[in-house]
Protein backbone atom coordinates (compact mmCIF):
# COMPACT_ATOMS: atom_id res chain seq x y z
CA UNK A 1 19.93 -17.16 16.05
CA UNK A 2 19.52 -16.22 19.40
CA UNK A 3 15.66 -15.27 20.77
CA UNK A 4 16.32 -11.57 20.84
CA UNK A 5 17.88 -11.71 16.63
CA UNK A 6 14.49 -13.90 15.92
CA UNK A 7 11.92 -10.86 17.70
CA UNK A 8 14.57 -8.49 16.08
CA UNK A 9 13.71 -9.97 12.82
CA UNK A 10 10.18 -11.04 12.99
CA UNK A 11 9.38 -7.12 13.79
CA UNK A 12 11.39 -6.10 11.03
CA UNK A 13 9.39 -8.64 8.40
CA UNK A 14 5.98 -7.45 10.09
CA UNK A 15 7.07 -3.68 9.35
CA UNK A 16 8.10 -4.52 5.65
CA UNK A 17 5.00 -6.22 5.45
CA UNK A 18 2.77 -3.28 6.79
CA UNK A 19 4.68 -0.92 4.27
CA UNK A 20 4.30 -3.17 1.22
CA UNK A 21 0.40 -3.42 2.25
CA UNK A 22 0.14 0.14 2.38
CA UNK A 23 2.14 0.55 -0.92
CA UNK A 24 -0.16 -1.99 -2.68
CA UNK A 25 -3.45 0.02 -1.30
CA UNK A 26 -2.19 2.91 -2.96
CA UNK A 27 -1.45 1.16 -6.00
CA UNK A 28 -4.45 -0.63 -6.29
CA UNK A 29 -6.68 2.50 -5.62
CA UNK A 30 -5.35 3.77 -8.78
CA UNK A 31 -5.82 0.59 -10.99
CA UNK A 32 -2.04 -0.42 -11.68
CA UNK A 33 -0.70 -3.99 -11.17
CA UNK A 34 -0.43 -5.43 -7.19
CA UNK A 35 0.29 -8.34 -8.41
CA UNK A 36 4.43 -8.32 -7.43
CA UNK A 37 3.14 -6.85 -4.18
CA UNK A 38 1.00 -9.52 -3.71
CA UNK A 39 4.12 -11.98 -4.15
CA UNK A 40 5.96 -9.92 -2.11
CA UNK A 41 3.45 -10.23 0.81
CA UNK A 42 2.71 -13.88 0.57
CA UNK A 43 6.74 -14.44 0.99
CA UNK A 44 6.70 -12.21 3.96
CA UNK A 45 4.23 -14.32 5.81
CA UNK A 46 6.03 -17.86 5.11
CA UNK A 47 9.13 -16.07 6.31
CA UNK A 48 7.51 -14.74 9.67
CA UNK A 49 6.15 -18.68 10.00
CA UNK A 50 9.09 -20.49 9.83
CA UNK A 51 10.87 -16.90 12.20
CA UNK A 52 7.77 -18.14 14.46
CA UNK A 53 8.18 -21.74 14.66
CA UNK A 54 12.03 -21.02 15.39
CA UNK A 55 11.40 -18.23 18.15
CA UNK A 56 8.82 -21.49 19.78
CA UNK A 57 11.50 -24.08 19.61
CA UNK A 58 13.84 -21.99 21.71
């Protein structure tokens, strides 16, 4: 991947991520289950660390 498809796709992981956090707020404010969510997010962030350490070897 070149550097501008690794920003590409770290800004598009850091927007799902902000959406799922939202969606989980809202689900969580009314009691039901986070927990995929939560599994959801934790992906997201080892995906944006290895995206990372990829963009810094370039």
């Amino acid at each position: 991947m070149t550097k501008r498809e690794l920003e590409y796709k770290i800004s598009e992981v850091k927007a799902d991520y902000v959406r799922i956090q939202a969606d989980m707020e809202k689900v969580d404010s009314v009691g039901g289950n986070t927990k995929k969510s939560e599994e959801r997010l934790e992906q997201l962030e080892n995906e944006l660390v290895q995206l990372n350490k990829q963009l810094s070897e370039l």
